[in-house]
Protein backbone atom coordinates (compact mmCIF):
# COMPACT_ATOMS: atom_id res chain seq x y z
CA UNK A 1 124.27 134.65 81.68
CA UNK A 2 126.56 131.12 80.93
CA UNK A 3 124.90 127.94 81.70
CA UNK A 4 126.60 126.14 84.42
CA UNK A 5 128.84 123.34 84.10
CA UNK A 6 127.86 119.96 85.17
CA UNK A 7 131.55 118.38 86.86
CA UNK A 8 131.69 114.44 86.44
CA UNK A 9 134.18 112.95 88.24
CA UNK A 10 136.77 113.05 85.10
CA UNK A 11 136.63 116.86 85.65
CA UNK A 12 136.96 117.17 89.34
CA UNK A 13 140.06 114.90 89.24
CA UNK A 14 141.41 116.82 85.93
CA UNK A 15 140.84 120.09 87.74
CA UNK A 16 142.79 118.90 91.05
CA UNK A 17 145.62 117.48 89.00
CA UNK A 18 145.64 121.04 87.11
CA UNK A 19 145.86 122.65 90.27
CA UNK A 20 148.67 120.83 91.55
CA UNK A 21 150.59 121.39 88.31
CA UNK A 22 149.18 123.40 85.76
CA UNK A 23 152.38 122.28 82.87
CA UNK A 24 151.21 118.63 82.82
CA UNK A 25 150.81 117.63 79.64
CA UNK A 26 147.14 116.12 77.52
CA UNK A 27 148.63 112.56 78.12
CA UNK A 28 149.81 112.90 81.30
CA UNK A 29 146.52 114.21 82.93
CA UNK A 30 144.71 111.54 80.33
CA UNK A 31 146.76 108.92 81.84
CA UNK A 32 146.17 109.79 85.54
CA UNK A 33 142.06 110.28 85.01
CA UNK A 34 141.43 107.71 82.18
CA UNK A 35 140.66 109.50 79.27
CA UNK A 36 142.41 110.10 76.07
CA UNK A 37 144.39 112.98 75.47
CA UNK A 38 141.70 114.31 73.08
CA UNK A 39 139.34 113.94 75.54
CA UNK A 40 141.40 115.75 77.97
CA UNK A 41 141.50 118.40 75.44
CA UNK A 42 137.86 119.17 75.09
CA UNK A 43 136.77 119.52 78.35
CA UNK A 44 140.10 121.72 79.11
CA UNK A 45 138.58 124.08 76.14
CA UNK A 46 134.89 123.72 77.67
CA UNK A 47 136.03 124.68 81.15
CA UNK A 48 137.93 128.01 79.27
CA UNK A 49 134.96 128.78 77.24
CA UNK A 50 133.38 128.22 80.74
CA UNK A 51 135.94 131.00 82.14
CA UNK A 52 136.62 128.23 84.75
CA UNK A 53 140.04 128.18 83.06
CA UNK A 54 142.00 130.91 82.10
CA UNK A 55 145.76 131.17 81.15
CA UNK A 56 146.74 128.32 83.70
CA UNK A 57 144.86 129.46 86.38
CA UNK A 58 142.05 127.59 87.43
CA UNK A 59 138.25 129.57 89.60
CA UNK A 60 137.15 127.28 91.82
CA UNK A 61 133.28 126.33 90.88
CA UNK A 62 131.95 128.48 93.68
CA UNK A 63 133.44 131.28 91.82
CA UNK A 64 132.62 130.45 88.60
């Protein structure tokens, strides 16, 4: 059994803004939330180690 994920407000916004458009790039969604793109980059790979995110698609955390 995975441990859930807490969601801060960095993710929720990161997760909307991959939902809209899943091609934006580690600066772009960086720039929009705040964060730097290596920031960006470890909580993308947390949320597919997760299986929140997988191959641009994105469970909602219900489903998760």
């Amino acid at each position: 059994m995975t441990t859930p994920v807490v969601l801060d407000a960095f993710d929720h916004r990161l997760l909307d803004l991959l939902q809209e458009d899943a091609g934006r790039t580690l600066t772009a969604l960086g720039e929009a939330v705040g964060l730097s793109p290596s920031a960006v980059q470890r909580r993308l790979k947390r949320y597919r180690a997760h299986g929140s995110l997988r191959m641009g698609l994105i469970k909602s955390v219900e489903e998760a």
